[in-house]
Protein backbone atom coordinates (compact mmCIF):
# COMPACT_ATOMS: atom_id res chain seq x y z
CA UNK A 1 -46.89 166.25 68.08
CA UNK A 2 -44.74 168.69 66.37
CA UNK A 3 -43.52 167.46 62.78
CA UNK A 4 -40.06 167.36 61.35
CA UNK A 5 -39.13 169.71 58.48
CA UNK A 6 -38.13 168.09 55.50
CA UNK A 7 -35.29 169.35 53.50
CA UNK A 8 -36.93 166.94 50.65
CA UNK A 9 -39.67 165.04 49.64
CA UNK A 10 -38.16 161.78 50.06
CA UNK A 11 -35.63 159.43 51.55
CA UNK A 12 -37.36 157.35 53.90
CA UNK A 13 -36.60 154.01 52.52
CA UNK A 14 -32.96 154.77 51.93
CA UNK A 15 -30.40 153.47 53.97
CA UNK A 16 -27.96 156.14 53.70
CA UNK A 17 -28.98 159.84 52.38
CA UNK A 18 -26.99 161.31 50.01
CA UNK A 19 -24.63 164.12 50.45
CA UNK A 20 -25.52 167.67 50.29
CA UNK A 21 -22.41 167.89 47.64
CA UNK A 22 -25.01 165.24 45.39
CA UNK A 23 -28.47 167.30 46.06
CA UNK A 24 -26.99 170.34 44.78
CA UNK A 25 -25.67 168.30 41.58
CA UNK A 26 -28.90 167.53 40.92
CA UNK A 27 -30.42 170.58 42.05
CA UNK A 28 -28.63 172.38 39.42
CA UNK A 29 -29.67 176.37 39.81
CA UNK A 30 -32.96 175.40 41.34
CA UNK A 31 -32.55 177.10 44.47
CA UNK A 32 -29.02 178.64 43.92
CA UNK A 33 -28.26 181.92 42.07
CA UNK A 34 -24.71 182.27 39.82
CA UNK A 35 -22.75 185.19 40.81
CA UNK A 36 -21.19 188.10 38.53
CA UNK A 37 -18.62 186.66 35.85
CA UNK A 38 -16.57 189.30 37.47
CA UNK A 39 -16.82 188.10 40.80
CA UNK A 40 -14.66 184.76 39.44
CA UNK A 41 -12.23 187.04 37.54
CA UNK A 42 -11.67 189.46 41.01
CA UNK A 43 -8.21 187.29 42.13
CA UNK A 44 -7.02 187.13 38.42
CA UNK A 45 -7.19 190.64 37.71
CA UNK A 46 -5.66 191.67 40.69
CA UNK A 47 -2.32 188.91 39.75
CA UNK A 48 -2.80 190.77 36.52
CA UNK A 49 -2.47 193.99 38.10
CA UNK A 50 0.57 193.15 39.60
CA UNK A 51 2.38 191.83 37.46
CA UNK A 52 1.81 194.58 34.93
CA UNK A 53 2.85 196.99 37.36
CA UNK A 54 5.76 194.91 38.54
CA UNK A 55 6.94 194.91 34.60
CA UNK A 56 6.08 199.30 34.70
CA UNK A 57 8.26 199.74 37.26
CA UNK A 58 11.28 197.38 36.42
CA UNK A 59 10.96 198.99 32.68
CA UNK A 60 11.12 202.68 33.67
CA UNK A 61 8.08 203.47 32.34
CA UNK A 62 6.33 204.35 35.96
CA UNK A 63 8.62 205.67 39.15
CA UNK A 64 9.21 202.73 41.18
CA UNK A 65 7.51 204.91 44.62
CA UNK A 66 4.61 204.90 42.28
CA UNK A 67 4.24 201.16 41.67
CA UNK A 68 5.33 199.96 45.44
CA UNK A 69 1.98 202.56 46.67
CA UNK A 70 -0.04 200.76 44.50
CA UNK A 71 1.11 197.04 44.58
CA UNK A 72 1.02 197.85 48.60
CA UNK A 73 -2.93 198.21 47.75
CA UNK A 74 -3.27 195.76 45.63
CA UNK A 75 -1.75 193.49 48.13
CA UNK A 76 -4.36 194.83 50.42
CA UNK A 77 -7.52 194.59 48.25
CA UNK A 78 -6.30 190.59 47.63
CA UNK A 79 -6.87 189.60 51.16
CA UNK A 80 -10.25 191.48 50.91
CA UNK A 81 -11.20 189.21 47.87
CA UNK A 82 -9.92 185.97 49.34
CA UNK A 83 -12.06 186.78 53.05
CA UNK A 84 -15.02 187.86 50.66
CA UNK A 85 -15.03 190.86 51.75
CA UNK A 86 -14.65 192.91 48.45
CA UNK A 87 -17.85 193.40 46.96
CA UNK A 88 -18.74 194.50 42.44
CA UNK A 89 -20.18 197.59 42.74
CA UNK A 90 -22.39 197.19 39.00
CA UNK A 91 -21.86 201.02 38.58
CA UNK A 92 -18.68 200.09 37.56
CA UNK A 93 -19.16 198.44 34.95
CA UNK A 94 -16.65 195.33 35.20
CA UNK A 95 -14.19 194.28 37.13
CA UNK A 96 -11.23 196.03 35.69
CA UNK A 97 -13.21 199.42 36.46
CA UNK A 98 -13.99 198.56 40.02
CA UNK A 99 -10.40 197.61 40.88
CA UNK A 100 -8.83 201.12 39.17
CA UNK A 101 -11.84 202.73 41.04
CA UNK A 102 -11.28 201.25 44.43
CA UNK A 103 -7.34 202.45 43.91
CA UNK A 104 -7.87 205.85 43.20
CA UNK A 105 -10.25 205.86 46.39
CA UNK A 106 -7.26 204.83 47.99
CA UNK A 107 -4.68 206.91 46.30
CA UNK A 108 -5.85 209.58 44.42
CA UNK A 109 -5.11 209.40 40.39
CA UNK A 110 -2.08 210.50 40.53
CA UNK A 111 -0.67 207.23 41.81
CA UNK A 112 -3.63 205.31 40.99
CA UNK A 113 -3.87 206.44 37.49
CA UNK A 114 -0.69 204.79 36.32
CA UNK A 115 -1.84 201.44 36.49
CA UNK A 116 -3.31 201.41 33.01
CA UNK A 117 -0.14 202.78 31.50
CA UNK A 118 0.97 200.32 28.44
CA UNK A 119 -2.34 198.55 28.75
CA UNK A 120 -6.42 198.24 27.90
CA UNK A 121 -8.95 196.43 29.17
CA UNK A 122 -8.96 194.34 26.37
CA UNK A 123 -5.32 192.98 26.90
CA UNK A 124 -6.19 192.31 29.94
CA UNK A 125 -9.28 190.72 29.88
CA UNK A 126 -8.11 188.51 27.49
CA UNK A 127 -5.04 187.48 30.04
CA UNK A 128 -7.51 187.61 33.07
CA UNK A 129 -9.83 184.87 30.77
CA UNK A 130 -6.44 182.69 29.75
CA UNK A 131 -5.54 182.71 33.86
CA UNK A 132 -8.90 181.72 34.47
CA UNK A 133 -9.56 178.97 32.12
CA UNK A 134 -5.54 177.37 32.42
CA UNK A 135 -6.60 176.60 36.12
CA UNK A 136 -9.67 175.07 34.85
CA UNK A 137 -7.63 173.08 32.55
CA UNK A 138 -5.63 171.43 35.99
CA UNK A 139 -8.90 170.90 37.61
CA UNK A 140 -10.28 169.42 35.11
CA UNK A 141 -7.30 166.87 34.44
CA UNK A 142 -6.70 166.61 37.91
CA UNK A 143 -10.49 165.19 38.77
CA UNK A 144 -9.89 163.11 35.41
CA UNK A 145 -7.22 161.85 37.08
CA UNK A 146 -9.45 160.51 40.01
CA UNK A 147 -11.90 159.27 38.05
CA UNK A 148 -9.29 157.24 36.06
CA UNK A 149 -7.99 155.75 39.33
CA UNK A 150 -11.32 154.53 40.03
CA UNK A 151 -12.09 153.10 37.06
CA UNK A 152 -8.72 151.25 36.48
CA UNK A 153 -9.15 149.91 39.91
CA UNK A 154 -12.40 148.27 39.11
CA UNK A 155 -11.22 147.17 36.10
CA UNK A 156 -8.46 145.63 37.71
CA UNK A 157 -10.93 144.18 39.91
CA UNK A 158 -13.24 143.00 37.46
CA UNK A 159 -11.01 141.73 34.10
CA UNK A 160 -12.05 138.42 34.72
CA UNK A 161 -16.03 139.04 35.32
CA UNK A 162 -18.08 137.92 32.84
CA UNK A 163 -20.88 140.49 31.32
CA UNK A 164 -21.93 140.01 27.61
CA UNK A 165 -21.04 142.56 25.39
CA UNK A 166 -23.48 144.84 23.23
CA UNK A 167 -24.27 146.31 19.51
CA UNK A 168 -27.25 147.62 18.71
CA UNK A 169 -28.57 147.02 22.59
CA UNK A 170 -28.63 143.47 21.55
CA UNK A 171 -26.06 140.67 22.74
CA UNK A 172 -22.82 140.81 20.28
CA UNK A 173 -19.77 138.82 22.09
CA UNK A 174 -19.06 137.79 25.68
CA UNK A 175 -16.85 140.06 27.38
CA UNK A 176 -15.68 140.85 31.02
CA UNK A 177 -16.56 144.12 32.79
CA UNK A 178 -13.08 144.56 33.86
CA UNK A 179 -12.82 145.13 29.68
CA UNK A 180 -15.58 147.50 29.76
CA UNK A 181 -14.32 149.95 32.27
CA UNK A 182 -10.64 149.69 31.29
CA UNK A 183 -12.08 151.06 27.85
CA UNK A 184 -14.05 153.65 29.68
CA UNK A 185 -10.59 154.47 31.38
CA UNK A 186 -9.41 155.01 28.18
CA UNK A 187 -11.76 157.10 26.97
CA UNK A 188 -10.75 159.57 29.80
CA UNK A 189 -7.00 159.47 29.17
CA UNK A 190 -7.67 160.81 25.74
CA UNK A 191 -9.61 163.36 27.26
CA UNK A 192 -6.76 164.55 29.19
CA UNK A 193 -4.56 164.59 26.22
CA UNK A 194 -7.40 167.13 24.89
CA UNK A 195 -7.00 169.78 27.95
CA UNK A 196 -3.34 169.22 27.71
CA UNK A 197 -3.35 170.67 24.15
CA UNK A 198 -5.34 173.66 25.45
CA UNK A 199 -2.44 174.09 27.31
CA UNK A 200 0.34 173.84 24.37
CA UNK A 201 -1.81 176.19 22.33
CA UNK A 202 -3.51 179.26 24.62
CA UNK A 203 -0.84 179.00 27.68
CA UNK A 204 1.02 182.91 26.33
CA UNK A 205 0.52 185.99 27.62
CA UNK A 206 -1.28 188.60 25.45
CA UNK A 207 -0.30 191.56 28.31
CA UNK A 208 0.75 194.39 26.28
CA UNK A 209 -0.99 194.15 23.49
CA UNK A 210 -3.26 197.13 24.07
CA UNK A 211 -6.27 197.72 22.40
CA UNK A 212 -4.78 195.01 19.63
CA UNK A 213 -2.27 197.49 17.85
CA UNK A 214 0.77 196.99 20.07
CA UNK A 215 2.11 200.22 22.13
CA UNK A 216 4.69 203.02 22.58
CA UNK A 217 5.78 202.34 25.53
CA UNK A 218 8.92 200.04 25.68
CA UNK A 219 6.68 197.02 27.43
CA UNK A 220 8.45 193.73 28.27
CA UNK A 221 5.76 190.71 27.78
CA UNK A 222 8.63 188.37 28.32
CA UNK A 223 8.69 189.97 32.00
CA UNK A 224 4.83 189.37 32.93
CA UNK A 225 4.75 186.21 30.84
CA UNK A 226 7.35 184.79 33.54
CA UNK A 227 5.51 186.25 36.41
CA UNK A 228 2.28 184.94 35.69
CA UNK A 229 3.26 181.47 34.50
CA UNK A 230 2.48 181.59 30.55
CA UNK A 231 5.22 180.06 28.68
CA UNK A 232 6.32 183.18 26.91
CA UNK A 233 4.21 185.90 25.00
CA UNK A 234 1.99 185.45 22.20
CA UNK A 235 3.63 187.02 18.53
CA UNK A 236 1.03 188.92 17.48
CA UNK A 237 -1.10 191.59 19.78
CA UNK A 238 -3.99 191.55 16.96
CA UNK A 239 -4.52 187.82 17.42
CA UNK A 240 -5.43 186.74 20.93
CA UNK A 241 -7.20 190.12 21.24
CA UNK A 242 -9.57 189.50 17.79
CA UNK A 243 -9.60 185.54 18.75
CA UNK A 244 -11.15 186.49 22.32
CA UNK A 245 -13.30 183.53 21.72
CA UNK A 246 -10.84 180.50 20.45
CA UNK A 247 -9.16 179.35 23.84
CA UNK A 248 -12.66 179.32 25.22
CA UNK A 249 -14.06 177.41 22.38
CA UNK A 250 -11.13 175.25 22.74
CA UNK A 251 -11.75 174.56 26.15
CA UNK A 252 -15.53 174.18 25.62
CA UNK A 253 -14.85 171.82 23.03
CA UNK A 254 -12.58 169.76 25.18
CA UNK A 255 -14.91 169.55 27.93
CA UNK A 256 -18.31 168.93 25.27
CA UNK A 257 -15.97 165.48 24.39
CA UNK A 258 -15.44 164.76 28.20
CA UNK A 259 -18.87 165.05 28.81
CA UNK A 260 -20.32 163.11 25.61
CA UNK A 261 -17.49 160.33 27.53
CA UNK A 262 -19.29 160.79 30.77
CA UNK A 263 -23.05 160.47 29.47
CA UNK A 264 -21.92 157.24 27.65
CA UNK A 265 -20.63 155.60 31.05
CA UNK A 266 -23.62 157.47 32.81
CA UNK A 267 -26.21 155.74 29.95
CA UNK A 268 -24.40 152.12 30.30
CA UNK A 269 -24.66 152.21 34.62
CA UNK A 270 -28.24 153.85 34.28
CA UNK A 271 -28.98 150.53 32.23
CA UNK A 272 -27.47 148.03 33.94
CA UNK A 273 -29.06 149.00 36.95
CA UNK A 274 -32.35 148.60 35.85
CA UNK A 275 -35.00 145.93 37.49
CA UNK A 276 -34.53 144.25 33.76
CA UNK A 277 -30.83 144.07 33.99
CA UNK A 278 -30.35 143.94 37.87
CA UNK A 279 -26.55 143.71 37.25
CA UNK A 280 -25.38 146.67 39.06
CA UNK A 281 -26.67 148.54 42.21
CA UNK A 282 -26.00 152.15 42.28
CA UNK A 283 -25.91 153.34 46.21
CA UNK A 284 -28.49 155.29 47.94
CA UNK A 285 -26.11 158.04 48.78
CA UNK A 286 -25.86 158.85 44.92
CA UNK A 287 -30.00 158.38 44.41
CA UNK A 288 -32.77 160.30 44.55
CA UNK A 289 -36.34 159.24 45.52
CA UNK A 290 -39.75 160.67 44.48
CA UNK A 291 -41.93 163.33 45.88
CA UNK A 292 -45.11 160.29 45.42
CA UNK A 293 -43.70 156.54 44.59
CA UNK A 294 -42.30 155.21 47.55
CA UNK A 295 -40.25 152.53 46.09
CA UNK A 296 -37.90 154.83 43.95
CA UNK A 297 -34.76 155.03 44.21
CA UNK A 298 -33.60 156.70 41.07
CA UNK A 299 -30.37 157.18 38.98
CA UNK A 300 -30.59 160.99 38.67
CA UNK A 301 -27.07 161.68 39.56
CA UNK A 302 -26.19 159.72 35.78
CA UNK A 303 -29.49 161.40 34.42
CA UNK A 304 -27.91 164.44 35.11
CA UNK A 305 -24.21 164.14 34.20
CA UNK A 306 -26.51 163.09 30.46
CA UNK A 307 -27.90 166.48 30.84
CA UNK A 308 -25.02 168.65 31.25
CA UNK A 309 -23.18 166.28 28.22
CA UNK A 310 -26.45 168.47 26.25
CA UNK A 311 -25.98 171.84 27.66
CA UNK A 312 -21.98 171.75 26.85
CA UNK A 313 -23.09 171.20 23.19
CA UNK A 314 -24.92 174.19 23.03
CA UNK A 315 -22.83 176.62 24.41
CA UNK A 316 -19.81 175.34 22.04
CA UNK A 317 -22.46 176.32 19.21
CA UNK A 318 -22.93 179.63 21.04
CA UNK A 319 -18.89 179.89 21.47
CA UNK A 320 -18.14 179.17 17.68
CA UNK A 321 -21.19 181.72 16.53
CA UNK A 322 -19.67 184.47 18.74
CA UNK A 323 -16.01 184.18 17.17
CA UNK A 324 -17.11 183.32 13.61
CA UNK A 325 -17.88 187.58 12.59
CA UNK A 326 -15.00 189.29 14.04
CA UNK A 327 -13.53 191.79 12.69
CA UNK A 328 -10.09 192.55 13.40
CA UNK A 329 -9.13 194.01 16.41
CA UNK A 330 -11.98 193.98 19.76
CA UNK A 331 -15.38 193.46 19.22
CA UNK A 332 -18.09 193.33 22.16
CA UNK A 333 -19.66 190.41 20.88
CA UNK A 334 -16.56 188.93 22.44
CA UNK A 335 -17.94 189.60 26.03
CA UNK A 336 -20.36 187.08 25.81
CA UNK A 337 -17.55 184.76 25.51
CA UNK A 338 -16.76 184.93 29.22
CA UNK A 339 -20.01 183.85 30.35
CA UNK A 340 -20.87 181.04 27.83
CA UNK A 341 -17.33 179.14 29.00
CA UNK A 342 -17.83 180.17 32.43
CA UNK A 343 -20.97 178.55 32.64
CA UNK A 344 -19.59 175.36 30.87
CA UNK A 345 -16.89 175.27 33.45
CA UNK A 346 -18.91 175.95 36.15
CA UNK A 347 -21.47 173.11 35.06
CA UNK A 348 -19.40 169.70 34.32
CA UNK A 349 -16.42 170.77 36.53
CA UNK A 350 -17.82 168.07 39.10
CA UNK A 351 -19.49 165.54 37.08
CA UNK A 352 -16.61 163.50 36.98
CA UNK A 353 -16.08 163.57 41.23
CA UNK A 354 -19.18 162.53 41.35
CA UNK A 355 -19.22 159.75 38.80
CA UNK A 356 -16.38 158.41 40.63
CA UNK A 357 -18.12 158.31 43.51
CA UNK A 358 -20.55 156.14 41.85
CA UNK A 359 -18.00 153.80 40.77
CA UNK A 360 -16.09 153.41 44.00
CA UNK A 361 -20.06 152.55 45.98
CA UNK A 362 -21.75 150.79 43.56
CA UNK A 363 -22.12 147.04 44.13
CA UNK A 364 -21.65 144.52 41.34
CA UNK A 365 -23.83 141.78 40.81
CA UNK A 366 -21.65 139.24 39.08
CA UNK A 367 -23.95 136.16 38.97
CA UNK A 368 -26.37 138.00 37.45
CA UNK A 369 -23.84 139.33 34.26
CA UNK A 370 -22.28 136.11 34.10
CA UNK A 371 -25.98 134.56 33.50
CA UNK A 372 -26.92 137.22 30.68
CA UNK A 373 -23.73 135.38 29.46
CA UNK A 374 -25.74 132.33 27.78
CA UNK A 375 -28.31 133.91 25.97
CA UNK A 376 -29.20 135.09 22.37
CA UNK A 377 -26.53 133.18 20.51
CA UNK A 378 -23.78 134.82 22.32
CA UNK A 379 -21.15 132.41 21.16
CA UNK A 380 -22.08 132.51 17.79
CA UNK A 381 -19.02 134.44 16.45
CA UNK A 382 -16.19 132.46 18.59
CA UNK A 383 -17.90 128.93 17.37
CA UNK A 384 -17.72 130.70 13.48
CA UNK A 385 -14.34 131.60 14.57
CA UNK A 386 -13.07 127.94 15.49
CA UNK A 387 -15.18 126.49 12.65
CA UNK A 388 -13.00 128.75 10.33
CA UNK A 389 -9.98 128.47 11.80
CA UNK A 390 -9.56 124.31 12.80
CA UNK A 391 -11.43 123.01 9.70
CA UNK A 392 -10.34 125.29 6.90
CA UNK A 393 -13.35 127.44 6.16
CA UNK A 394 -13.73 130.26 4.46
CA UNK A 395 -14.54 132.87 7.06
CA UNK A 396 -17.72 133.58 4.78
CA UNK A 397 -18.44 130.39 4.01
CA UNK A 398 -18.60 129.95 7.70
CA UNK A 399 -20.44 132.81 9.00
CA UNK A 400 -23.19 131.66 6.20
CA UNK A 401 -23.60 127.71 7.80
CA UNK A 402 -23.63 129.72 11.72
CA UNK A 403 -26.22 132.21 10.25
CA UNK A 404 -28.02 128.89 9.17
CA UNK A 405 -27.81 127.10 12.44
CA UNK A 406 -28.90 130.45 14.35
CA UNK A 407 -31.95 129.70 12.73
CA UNK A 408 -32.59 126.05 13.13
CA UNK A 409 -31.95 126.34 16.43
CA UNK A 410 -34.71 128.48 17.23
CA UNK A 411 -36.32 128.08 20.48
CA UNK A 412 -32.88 127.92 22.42
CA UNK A 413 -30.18 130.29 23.45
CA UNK A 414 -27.10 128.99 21.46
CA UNK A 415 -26.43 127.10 18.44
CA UNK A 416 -27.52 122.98 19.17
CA UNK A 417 -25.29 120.29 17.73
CA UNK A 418 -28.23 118.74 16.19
CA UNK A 419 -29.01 121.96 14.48
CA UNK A 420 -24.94 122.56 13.08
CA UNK A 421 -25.36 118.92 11.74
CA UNK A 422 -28.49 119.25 10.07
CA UNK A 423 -26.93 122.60 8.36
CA UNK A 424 -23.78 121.12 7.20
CA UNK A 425 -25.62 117.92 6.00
CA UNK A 426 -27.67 120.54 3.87
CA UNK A 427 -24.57 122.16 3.00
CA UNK A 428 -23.03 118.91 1.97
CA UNK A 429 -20.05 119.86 3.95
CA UNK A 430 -18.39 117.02 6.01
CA UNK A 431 -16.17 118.08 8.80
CA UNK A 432 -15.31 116.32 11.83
CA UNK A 433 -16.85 118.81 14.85
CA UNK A 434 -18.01 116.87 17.66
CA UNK A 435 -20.82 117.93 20.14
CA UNK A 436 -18.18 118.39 22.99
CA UNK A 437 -16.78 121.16 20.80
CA UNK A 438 -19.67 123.02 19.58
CA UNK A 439 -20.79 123.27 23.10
CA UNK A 440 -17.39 124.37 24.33
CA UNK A 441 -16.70 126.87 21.60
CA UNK A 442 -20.12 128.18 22.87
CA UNK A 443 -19.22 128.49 26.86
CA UNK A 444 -18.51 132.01 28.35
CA UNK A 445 -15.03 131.31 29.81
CA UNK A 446 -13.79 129.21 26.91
CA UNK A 447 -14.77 132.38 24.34
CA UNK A 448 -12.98 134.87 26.95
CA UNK A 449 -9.79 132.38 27.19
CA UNK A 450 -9.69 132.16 23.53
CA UNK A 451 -8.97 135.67 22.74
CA UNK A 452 -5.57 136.50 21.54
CA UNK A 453 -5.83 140.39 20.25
CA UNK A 454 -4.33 143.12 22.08
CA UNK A 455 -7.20 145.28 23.53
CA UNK A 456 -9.48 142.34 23.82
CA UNK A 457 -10.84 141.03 26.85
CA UNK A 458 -8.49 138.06 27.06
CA UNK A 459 -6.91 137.34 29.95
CA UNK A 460 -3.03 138.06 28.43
CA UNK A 461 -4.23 141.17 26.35
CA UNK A 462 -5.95 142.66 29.95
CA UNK A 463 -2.83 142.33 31.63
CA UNK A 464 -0.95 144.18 28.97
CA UNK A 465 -2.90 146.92 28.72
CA UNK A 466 -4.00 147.79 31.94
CA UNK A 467 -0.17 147.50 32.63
CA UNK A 468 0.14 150.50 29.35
CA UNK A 469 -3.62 152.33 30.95
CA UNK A 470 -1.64 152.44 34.34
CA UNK A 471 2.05 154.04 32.51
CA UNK A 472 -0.22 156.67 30.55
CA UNK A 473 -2.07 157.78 33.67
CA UNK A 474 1.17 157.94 35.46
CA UNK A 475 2.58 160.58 32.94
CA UNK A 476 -0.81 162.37 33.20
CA UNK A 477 -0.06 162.55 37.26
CA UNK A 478 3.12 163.94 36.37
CA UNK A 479 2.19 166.49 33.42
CA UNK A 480 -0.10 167.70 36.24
CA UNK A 481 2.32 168.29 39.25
CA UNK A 482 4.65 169.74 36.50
CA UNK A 483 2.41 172.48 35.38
CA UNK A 484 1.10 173.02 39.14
CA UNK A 485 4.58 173.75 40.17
CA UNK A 486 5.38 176.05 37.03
CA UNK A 487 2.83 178.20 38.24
CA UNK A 488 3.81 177.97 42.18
CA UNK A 489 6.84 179.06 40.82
CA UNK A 490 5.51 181.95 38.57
CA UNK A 491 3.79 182.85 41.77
CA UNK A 492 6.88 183.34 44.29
CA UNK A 493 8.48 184.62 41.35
CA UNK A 494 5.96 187.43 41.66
CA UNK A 495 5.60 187.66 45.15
CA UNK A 496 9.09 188.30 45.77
CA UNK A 497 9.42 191.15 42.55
CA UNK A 498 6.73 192.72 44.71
CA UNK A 499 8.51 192.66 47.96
CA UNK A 500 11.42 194.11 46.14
CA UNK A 501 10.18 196.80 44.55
CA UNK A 502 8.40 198.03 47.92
CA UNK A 503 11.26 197.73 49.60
CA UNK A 504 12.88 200.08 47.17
CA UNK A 505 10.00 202.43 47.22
CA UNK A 506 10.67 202.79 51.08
CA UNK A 507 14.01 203.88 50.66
CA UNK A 508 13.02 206.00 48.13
């Protein structure tokens, strides 16, 4: 009998095998190698390219014959890069190099040549990197965005499901997991805030700037900062040329917060799924087994999203080193830039799909969160509370006689009358709590319907701010479709300069 290849070294007890999206998220770069930088810069530099020559030719400063030839190429060599077709050659150097190269093949230098007019490579690297990492910025909002959805949704689901709350891994106050994962939600929509202030800050167009110094040539940047969607040009050609590290830092930064957001949630699941908690269930199809224990099913999709939260930190470091001994104008050192974000970019970009994933197909075990909910003294605080509150008490003077009964009650899992009594007797404190009310101040759903502060877990406070969670994600939706349609704009924008200034080249 002829065996079966195995594409791994598990999966027999699993119900469902996960996807091959979730082995090679936690495959990493096991098996799978990481192309050129350049290679991910190819359709950016060729916009760039355009544009620039679009702007040469509307200026004057090239014939417009010239610039149709060449933007008739460049239209060309874009279809070669989207069917994969156009390959780096590494004896040129980068991708700017390979791109002039592959013109002059095609043209000579005497057309070919112009392109660089009123430019360097480090102007346009620079506006090749800001292209690059503003469509980053929408991915990454737009998969926050998903995740968001999928965690409001469960915490819509859940607002009234007891879990207890935790400091210090020890049981602090009873809570409701709906509460939990709304705050996780919120967590997120801050994070989007963060990308969206990459986008106020870096979104300008630093074509034209040259080497750093500015240029003879009468250069419109308010031209090519329309026709590649920046919201105008930057006001100084030293700065985003010296600072080639600060929107990637930025973005790296933004992202390093994300992902420290991410390994929290990832932790708190990885936990509660545990044999020891047993109150959550994460689904085979985002598990991994083991190549020896049979029984395993493990977490490593979370382990991993905790991982990457790690990595991010240390290529910030690496970002903020690079940038910190700049000189003024370009420095190389600044090249390393490109492939420290890229690789940051590149590694989180789908931690979030995939934690919603594990949201959406996890099953809750509610019983089993609702029983954690009447142990350790969980209802200590709410009965201090009520003490304080009906019968006068000094908050203090109240947390002191709770501490007390903690203590004389040892051996059970809340506070006993008997034990309260036999504290205030000590105390020679006489108020009139009854038994009824020191077990009722103690009971899950009593605590939970007793809260009154906005943000709590109470039932009146949940509504309200899901109700705000749900407006704020709606005008992240919208910031989103906004800026995607800004830059479908740029884009026919620039399409249809192109087509105009062939058409005059043919009549030329």
């Amino acid at each position: 009998m002829k065996s079966k290849q195995t594409n791994t070294l598990w999966g027999a007890a699993f119900t469902q095998a996960p996807s091959a999206a979730v082995i090679a998220f936690t495959a990493g770069r096991d098996v799978v190698c990481v192309p050129p930088a350049d290679t991910a810069l190819l359709p950016y530099d060729v916009l760039v390219n355009m544009a620039h020559v679009v702007m040469l030719a509307k200026t004057g400063i090239i014939p417009v014959l010239c610039a149709s030839k060449i933007l008739k190429e460049l239209a060309m060599l874009e279809q070669y890069i989207h069917a994969g077709t156009f390959i780096l050659d590494p004896d040129k150097e980068d991708v700017h190099t390979n791109i002039e190269s592959w013109l002059q093949s095609r043209l000579g230098v005497e057309i070919a040549g112009n392109i660089h007019t009123a430019r360097s490579r480090n102007d346009q690297v620079v506006t090749d990197m800001k292209l690059y990492t503003r469509d980053a910025v929408l991915l990454y909002v737009n998969n926050c965005i998903r995740l968001t959805q999928s965690l409001l949704k469960l915490a819509e689901q859940t607002k009234g499901l007891l879990i207890p709350g935790f400091t210090h891994h020890q049981h602090a106050m009873v809570t409701t997991f709906g509460h939990i994962t709304a705050g996780f939600a919120s967590m997120i929509l801050r994070d989007m805030q963060r990308f969206e202030t990459w986008y106020a800050l870096h979104n300008t167009n630093a074509l034209g700037n040259t080497v750093s110094y500015g240029t003879s040539y009468p250069v419109d940047k308010k031209m090519t900062a329309k026709l590649l969607g920046f919201d105008g040009p930057d006001h100084n050609s030293l700065d985003a040329v010296t600072n080639r590290w600060e929107p990637e830092a930025d973005i790296a930064y933004a992202i390093s917060v994300f992902m420290n957001h991410l390994s929290l949630i990832a932790e708190t699941l990885i936990l509660l799924s545990t044999t020891e908690f047993g109150m959550v269930t994460i689904a085979d199809t985002y598990s991994t087994g083991s190549s020896v224990m049979p029984q395993k099913k493990n977490p490593d999709t979370l382990e991993v999203i905790k991982a990457k939260a790690g990595f991010v930190h240390g290529q910030l470091m690496s970002l903020l080193g690079v940038g910190k001994g700049n000189f003024i104008g370009y420095n190389r050192d600044s090249q390393w830039t490109k492939y420290i974000v890229m690789d940051v970019i590149h590694e989180c970009l789908s931690a979030p799909v995939v934690l919603s994933g594990i949201i959406e197909t996890m099953t809750i075990h509610g019983r089993v969160m609702e029983s954690w909910c009447h142990k350790g003294f969980i209802g200590a605080t709410v009965l201090m509370e009520h003490m304080a509150t009906i019968f006068h008490l000094p908050m203090r003077r109240a947390k002191i006689i709770v501490e007390k009964a903690v203590k004389a009650s040892a051996g059970s899992e809340c506070i006993t009358y008997e034990a309260l009594t036999q504290v205030l007797n000590a105390e020679g404190l006489v108020i009139p709590i009854t038994k009824a009310q020191v077990l009722a101040w103690q009971d899950p759903k009593t605590m939970i319907g007793s809260m009154k502060s906005y943000g709590g877990p109470g039932k009146n406070s949940m509504k309200s701010s899901l109700k705000k969670l749900h407006k704020s994600l709606a005008a992240e939706v919208s910031w989103l479709s906004k800026k995607q349609k800004a830059k479908e704009s740029a884009g026919i924008l620039l399409r249809t300069s192109i087509a105009s200034i062939v058409k005059g080249g043919e009549t030329v």
